[in-house]
C-alpha atoms as a PDB file:
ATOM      1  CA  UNK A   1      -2.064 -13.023 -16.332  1.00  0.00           C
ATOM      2  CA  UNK A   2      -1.706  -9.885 -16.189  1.00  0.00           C
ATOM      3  CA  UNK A   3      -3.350  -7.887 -12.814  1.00  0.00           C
ATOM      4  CA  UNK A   4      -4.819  -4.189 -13.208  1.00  0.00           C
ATOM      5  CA  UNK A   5      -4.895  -2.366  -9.552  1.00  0.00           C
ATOM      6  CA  UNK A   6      -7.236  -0.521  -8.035  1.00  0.00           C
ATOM      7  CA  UNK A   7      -6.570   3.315  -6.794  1.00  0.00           C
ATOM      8  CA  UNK A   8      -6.627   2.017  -2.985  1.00  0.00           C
ATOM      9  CA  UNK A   9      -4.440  -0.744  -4.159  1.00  0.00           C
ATOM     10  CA  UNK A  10      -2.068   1.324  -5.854  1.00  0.00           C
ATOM     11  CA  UNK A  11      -1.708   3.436  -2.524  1.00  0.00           C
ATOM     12  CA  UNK A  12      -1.141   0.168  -0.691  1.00  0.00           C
ATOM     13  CA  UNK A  13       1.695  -0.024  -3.136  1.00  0.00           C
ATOM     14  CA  UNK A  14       3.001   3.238  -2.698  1.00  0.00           C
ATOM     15  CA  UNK A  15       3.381   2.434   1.271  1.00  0.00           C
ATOM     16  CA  UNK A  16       5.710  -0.654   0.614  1.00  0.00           C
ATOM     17  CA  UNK A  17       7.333   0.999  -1.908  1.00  0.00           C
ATOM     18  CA  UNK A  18       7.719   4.481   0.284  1.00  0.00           C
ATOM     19  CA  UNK A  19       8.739   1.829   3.131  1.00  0.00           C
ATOM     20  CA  UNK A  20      12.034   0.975   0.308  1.00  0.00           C
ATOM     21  CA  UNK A  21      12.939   4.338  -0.067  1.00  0.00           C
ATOM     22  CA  UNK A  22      13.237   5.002   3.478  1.00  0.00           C
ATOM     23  CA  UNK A  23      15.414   1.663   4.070  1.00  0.00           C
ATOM     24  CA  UNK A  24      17.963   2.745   1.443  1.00  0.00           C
ATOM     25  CA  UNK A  25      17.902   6.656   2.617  1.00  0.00           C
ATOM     26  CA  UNK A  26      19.031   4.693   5.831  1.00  0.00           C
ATOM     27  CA  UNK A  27      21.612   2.602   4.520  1.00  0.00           C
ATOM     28  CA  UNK A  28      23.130   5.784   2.278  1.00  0.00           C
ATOM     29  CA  UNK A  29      24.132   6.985   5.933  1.00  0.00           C
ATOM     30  CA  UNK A  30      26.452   4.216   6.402  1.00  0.00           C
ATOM     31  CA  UNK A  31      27.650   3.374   2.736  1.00  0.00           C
ATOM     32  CA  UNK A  32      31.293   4.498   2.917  1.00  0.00           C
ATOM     33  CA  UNK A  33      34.968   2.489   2.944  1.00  0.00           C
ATOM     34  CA  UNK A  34      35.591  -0.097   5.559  1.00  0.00           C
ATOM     35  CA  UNK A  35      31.917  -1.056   6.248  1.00  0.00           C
ATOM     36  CA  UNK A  36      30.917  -4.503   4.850  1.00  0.00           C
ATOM     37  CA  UNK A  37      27.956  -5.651   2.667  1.00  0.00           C
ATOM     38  CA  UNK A  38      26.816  -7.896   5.342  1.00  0.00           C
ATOM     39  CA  UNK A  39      26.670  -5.136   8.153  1.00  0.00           C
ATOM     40  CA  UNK A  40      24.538  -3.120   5.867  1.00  0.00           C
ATOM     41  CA  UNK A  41      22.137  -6.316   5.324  1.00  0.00           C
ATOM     42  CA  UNK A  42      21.524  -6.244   9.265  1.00  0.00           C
ATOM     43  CA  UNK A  43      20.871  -2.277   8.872  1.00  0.00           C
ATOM     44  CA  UNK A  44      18.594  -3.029   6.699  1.00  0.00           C
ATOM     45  CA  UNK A  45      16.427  -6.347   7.968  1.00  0.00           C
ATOM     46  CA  UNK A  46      15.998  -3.934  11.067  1.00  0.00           C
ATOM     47  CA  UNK A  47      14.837  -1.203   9.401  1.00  0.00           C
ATOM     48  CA  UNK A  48      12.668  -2.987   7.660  1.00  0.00           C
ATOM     49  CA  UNK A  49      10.828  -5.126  10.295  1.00  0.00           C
ATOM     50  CA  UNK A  50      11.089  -2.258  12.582  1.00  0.00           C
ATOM     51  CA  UNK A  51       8.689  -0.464  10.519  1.00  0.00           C
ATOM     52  CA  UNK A  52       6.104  -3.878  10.634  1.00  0.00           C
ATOM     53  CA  UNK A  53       7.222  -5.155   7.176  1.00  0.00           C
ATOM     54  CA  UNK A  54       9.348  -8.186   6.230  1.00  0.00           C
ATOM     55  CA  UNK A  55      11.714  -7.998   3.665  1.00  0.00           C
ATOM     56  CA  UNK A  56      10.498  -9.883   0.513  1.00  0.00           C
ATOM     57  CA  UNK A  57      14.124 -10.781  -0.713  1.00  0.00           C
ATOM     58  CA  UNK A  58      15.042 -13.157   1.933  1.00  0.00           C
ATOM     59  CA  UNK A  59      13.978 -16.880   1.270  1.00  0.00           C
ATOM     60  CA  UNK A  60      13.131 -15.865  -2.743  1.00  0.00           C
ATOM     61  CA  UNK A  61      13.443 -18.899  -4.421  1.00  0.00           C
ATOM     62  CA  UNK A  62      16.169 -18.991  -7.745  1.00  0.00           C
ATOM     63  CA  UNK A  63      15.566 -21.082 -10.993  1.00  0.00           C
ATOM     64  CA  UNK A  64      17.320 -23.674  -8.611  1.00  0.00           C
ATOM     65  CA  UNK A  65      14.882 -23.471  -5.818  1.00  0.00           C
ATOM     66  CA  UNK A  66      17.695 -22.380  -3.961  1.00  0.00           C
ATOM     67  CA  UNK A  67      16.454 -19.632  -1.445  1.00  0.00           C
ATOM     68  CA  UNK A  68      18.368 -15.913  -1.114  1.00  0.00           C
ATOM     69  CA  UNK A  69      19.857 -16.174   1.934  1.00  0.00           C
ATOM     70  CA  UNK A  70      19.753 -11.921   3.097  1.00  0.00           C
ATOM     71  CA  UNK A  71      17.343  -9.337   3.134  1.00  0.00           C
ATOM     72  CA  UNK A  72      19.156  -6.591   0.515  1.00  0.00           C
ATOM     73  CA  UNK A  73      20.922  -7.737  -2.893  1.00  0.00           C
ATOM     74  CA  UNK A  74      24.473  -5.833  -3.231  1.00  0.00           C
ATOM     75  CA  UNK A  75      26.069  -6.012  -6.012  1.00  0.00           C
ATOM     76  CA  UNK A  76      29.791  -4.626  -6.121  1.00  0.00           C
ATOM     77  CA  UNK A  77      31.551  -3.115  -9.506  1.00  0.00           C
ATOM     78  CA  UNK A  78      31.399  -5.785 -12.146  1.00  0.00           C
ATOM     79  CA  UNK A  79      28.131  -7.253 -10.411  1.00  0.00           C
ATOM     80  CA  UNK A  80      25.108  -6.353 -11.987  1.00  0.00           C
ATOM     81  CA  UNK A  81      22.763  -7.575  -9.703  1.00  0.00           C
ATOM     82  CA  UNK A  82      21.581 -10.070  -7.213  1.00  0.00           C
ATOM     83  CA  UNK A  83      25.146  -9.922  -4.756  1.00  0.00           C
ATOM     84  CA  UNK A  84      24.889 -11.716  -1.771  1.00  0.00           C
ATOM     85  CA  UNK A  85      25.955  -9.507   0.937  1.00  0.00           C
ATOM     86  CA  UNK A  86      29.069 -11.097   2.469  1.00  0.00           C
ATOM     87  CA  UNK A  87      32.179  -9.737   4.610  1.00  0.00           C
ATOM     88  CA  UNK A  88      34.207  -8.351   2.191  1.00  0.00           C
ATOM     89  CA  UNK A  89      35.447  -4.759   2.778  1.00  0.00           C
ATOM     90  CA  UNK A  90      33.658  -2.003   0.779  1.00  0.00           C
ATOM     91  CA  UNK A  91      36.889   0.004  -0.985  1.00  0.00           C
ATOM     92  CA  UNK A  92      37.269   3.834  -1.641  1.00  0.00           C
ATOM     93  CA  UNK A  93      36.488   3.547  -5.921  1.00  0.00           C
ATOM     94  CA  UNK A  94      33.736   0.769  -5.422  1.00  0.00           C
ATOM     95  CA  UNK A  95      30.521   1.121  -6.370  1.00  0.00           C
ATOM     96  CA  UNK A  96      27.645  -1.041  -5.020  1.00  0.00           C
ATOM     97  CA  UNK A  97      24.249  -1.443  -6.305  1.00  0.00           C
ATOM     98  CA  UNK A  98      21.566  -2.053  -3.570  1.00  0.00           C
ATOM     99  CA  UNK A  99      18.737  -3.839  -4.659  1.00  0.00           C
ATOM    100  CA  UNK A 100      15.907  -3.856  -1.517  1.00  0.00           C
ATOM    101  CA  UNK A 101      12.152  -5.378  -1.178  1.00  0.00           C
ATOM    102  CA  UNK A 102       9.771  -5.222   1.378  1.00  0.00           C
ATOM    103  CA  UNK A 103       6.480  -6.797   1.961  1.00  0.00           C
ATOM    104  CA  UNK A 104       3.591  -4.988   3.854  1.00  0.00           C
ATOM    105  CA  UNK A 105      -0.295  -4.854   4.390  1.00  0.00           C
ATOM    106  CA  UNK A 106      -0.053  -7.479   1.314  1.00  0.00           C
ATOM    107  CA  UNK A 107       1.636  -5.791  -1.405  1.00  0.00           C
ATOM    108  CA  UNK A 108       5.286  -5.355  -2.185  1.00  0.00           C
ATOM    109  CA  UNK A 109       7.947  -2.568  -2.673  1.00  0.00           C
ATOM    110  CA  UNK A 110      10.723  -2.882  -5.028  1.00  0.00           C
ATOM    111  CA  UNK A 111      13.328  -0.362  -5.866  1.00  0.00           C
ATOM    112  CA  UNK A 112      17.630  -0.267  -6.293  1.00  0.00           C
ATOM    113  CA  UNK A 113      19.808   2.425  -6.474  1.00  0.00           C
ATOM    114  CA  UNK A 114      23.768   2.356  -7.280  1.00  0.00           C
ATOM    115  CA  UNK A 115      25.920   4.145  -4.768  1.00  0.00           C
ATOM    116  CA  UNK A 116      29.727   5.565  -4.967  1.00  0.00           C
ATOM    117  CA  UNK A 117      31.670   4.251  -2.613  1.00  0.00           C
ATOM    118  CA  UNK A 118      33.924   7.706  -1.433  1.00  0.00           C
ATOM    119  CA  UNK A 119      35.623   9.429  -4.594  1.00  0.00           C
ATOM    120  CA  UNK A 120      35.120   7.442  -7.754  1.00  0.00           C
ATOM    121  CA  UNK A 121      36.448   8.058 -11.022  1.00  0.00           C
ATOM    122  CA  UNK A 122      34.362  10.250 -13.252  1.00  0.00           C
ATOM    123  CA  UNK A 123      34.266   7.966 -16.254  1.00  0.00           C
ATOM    124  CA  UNK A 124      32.411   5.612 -13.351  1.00  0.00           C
ATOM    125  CA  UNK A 125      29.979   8.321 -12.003  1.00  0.00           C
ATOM    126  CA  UNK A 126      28.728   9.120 -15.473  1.00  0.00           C
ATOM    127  CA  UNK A 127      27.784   5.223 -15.862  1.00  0.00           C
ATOM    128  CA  UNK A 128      25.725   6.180 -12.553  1.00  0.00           C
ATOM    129  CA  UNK A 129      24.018   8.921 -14.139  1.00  0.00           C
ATOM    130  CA  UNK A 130      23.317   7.563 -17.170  1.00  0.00           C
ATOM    131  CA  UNK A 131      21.945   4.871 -16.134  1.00  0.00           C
ATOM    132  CA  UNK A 132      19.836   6.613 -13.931  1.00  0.00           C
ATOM    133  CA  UNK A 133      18.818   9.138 -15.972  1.00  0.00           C
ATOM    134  CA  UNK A 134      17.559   5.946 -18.452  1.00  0.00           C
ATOM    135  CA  UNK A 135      15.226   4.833 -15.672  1.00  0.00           C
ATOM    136  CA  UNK A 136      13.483   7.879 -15.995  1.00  0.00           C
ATOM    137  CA  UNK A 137      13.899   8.002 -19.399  1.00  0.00           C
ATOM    138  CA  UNK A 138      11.806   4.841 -19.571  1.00  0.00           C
ATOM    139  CA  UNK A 139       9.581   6.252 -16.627  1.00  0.00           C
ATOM    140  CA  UNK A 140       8.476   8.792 -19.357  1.00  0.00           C
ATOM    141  CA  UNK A 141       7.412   6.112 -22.014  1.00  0.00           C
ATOM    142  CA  UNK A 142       5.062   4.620 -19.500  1.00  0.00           C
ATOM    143  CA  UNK A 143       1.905   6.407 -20.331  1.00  0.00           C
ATOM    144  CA  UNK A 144      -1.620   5.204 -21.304  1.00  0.00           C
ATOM    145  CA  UNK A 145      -1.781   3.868 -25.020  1.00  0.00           C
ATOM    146  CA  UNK A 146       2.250   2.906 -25.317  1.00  0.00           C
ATOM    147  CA  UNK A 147       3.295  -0.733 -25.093  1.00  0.00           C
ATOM    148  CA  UNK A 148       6.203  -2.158 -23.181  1.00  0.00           C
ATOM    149  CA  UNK A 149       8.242  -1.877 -26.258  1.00  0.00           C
ATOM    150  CA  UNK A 150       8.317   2.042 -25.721  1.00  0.00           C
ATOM    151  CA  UNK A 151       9.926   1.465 -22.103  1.00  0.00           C
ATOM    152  CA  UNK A 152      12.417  -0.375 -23.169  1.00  0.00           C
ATOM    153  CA  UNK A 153      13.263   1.320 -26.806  1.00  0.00           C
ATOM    154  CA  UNK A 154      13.689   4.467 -24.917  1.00  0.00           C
ATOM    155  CA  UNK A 155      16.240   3.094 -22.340  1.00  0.00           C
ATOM    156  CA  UNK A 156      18.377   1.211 -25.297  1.00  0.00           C
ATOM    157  CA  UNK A 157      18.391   4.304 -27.153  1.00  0.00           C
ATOM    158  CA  UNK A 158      19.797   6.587 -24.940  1.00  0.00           C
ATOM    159  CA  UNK A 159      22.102   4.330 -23.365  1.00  0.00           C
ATOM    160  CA  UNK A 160      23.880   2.917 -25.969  1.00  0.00           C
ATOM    161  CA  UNK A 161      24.005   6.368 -27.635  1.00  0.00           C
ATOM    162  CA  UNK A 162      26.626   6.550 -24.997  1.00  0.00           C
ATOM    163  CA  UNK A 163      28.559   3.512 -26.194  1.00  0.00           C
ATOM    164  CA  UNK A 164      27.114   1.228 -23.240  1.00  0.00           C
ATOM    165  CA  UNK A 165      25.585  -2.258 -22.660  1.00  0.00           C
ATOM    166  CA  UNK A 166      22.034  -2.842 -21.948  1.00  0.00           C
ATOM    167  CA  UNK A 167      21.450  -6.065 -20.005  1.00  0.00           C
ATOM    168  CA  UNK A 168      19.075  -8.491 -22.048  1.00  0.00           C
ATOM    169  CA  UNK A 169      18.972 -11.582 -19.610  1.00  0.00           C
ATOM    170  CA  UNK A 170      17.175  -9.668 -16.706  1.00  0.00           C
ATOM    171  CA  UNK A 171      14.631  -7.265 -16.735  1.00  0.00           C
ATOM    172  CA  UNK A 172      11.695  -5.690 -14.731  1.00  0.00           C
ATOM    173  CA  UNK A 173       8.702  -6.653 -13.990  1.00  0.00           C
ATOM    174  CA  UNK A 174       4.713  -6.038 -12.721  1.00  0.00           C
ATOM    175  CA  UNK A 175       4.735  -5.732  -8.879  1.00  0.00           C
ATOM    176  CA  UNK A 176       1.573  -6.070  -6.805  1.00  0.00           C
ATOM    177  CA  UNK A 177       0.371  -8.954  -4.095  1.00  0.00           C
ATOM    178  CA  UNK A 178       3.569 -10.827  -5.447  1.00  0.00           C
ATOM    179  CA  UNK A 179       7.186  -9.140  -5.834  1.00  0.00           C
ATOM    180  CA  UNK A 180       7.603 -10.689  -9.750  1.00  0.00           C
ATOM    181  CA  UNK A 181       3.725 -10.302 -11.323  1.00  0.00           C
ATOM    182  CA  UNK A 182       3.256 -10.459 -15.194  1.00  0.00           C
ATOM    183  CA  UNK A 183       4.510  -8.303 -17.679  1.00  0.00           C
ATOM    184  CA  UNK A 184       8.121  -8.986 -18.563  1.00  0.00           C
ATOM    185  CA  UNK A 185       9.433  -5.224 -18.640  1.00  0.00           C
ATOM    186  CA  UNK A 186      12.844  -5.223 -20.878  1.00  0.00           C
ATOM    187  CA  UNK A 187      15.602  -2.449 -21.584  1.00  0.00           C
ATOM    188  CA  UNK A 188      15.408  -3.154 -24.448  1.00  0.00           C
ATOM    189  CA  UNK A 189      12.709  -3.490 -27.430  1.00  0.00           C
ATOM    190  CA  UNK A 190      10.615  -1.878 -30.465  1.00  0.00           C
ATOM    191  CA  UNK A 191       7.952   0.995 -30.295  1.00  0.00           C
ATOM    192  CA  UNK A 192       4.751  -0.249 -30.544  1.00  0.00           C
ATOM    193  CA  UNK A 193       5.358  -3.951 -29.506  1.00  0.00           C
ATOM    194  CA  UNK A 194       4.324  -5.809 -25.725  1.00  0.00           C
ATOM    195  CA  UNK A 195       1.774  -5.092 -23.602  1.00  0.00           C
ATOM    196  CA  UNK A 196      -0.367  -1.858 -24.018  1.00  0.00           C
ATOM    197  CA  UNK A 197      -0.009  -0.239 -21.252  1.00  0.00           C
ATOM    198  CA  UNK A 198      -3.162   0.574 -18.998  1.00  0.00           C
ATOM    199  CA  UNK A 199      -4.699   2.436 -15.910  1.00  0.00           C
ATOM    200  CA  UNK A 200      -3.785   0.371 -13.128  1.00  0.00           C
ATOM    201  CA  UNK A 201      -0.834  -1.768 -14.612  1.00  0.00           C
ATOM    202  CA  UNK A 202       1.856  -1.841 -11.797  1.00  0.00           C
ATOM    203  CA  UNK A 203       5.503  -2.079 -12.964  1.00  0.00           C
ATOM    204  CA  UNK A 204       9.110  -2.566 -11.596  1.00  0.00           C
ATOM    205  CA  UNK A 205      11.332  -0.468 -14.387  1.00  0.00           C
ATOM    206  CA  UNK A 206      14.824  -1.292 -13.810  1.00  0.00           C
ATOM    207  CA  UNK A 207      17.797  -0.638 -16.105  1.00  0.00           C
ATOM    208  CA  UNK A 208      21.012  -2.504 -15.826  1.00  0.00           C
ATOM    209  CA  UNK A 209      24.044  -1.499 -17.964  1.00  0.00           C
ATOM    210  CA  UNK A 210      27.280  -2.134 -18.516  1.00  0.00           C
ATOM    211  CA  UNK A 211      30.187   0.162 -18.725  1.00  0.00           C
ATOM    212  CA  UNK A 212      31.260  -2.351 -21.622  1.00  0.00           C
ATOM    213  CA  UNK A 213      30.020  -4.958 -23.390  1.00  0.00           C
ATOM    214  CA  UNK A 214      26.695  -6.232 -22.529  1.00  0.00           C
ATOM    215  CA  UNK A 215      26.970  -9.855 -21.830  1.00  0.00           C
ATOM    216  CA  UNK A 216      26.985 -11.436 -18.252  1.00  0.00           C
ATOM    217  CA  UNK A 217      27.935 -14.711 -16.461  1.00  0.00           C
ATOM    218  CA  UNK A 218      26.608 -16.304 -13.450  1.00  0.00           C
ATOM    219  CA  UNK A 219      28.686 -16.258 -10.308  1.00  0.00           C
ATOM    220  CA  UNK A 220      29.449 -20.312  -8.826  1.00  0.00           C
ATOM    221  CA  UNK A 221      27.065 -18.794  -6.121  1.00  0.00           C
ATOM    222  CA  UNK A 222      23.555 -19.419  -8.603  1.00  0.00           C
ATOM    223  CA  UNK A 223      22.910 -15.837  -7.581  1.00  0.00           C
ATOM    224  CA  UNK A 224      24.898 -13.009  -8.163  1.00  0.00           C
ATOM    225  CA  UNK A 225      25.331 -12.047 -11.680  1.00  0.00           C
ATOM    226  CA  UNK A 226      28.624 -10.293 -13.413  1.00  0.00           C
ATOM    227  CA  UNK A 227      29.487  -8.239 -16.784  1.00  0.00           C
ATOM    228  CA  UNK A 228      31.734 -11.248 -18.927  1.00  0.00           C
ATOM    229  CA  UNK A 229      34.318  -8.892 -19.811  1.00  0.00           C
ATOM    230  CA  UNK A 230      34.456  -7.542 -16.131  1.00  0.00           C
ATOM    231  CA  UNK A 231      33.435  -3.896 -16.741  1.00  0.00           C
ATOM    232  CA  UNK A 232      31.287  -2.049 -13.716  1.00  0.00           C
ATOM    233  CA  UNK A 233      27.565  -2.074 -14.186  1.00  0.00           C
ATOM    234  CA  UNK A 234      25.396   0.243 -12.429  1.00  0.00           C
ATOM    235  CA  UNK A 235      21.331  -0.670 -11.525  1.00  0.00           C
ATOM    236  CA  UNK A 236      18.660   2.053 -10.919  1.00  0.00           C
ATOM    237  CA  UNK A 237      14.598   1.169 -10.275  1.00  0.00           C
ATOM    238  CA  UNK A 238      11.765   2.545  -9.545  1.00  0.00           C
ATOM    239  CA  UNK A 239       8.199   0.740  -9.148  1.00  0.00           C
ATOM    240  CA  UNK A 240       5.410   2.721 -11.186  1.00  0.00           C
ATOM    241  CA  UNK A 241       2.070   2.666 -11.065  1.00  0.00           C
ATOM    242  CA  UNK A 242       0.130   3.974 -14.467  1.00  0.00           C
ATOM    243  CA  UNK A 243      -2.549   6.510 -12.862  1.00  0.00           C
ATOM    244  CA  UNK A 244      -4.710   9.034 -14.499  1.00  0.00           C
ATOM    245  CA  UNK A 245      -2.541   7.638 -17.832  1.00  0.00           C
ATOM    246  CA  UNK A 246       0.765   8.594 -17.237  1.00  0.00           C
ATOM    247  CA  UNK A 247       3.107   7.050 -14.898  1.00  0.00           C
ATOM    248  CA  UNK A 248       3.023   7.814 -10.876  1.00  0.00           C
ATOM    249  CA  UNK A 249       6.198   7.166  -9.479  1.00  0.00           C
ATOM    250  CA  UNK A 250       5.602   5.034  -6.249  1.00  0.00           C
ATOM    251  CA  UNK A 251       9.259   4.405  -4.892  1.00  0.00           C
ATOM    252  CA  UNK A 252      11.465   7.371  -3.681  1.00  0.00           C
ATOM    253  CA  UNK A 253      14.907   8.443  -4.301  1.00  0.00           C
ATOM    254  CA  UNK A 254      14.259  11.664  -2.121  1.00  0.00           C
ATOM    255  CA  UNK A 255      15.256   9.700   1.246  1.00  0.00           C
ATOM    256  CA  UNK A 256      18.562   8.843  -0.615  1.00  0.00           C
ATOM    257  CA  UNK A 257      19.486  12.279  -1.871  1.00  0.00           C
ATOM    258  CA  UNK A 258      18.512  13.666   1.168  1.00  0.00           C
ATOM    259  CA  UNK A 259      21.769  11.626   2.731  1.00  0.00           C
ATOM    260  CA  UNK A 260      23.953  12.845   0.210  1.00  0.00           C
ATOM    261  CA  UNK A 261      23.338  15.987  -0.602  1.00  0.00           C
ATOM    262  CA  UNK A 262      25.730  17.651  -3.203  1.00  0.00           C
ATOM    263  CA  UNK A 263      27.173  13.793  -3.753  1.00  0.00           C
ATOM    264  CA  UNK A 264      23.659  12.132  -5.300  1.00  0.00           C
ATOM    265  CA  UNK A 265      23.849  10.998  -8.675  1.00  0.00           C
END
């Protein structure tokens, strides 16, 4: 069942979501070689309940039932998504994709952005930008009278113009009281197919593609998942609310680029 929101609920969105934007503007200030995966969880669990949220990642349930065990996802080069931050070294080439939820005044935020690790090769970075620039690609397909199908047409389209993968067995999602809400929101898709899109439908729209072919394995860990033929992948979102019939961008990269400067994406 799909759940329309209200304007005050849609601003109760944008604070958990705003909330996600700050936590990963804070963690940009510390992504760099030598620092582990696991030190930036604790960054971020503080952040997080410092600002009187909890973080909705941590004890999420898997098809399993098994429950994620830290507060951020990081997912490292060939990882597409859902890396369990561990102790493992962060290298000078690496690129990690930080996926980060938190919970507050009942509603949830929800957005990931891939980050370069020091210098990385350009053939990398422009995996990085195209896949961001995808997200907002799709972000521009989410207006009153489209369907899903539009999101995700327009994010295939441009990507694999580029000769990359788009990511079938994981997609985004609606966001609201609950971090995973109805509809299924693919990269992939037809015009004109899915769920017409509506005033008030609140979405997760989050591209995740592959620097070669598209197909992905599990990791022995039931979480964290990997490109088969081991090429990077690189993971951009952004939770959307459809307002006024176009789309009203409720997460923020500002906090991130503010960090980096010159060296955003």
């Amino acid at each position: 069942m799909i759940s329309l929101k209200t304007e005050d609920e849609i601003e109760l969105l944008r604070e958990s979501n705003l909330l996600v934007g700050k936590t990963l503007g804070e963690l940009a200030k510390w992504i760099k070689p030598g620092i582990t995966t696991k030190s930036l969880d604790k960054i971020a669990e503080e952040f997080i309940r410092d600002h009187g949220a909890v973080p909705t990642f941590k004890g999420f349930p898997n098809q399993y039932g098994t429950p994620f065990p830290t507060s951020i996802c990081t997912s490292i080069n060939e990882q597409v998504v859902h890396g369990i931050p561990n102790n493992l070294l962060l290298k000078e080439g690496d690129i990690v994709s930080v996926d980060c939820g938190t919970y507050i005044n009942g509603f949830c935020g929800d957005s990931a952005y891939t980050f370069c690790v020091g210098e990385v090769r350009d053939e990398v970075r422009n995996l990085l930008k195209t896949t961001k620039e995808a997200l907002y690609i799709g972000i521009q397909s989410a207006v009153i009278g489209k369907r899903i199908g539009d999101i995700g047409h327009a994010i295939q389209q441009y990507c694999e113009s580029k000769l990359y993968g788009v990511v079938r067995e994981f997609v985004g999602h609606g966001i609201g009281k609950e971090m995973h809400e109805e509809p299924q929101v693919p990269n992939y898709g037809k015009c004109g197919e899915g769920v017409l899109l509506k005033n008030g439908l609140c979405i997760a729209i989050e591209p995740m593609i592959t620097q070669g072919a598209r197909q992905v394995v599990m990791e022995r860990d039931g979480w964290a998942v990997r490109t088969k033929d081991g090429s990077n992948a690189a993971h951009f979102e952004h939770s959307i609310a459809i307002k006024a019939g176009k789309a009203d961008i409720l997460s923020s990269f500002k906090f991130i680029e503010e960090v980096l400067g010159d060296n955003a994406i």
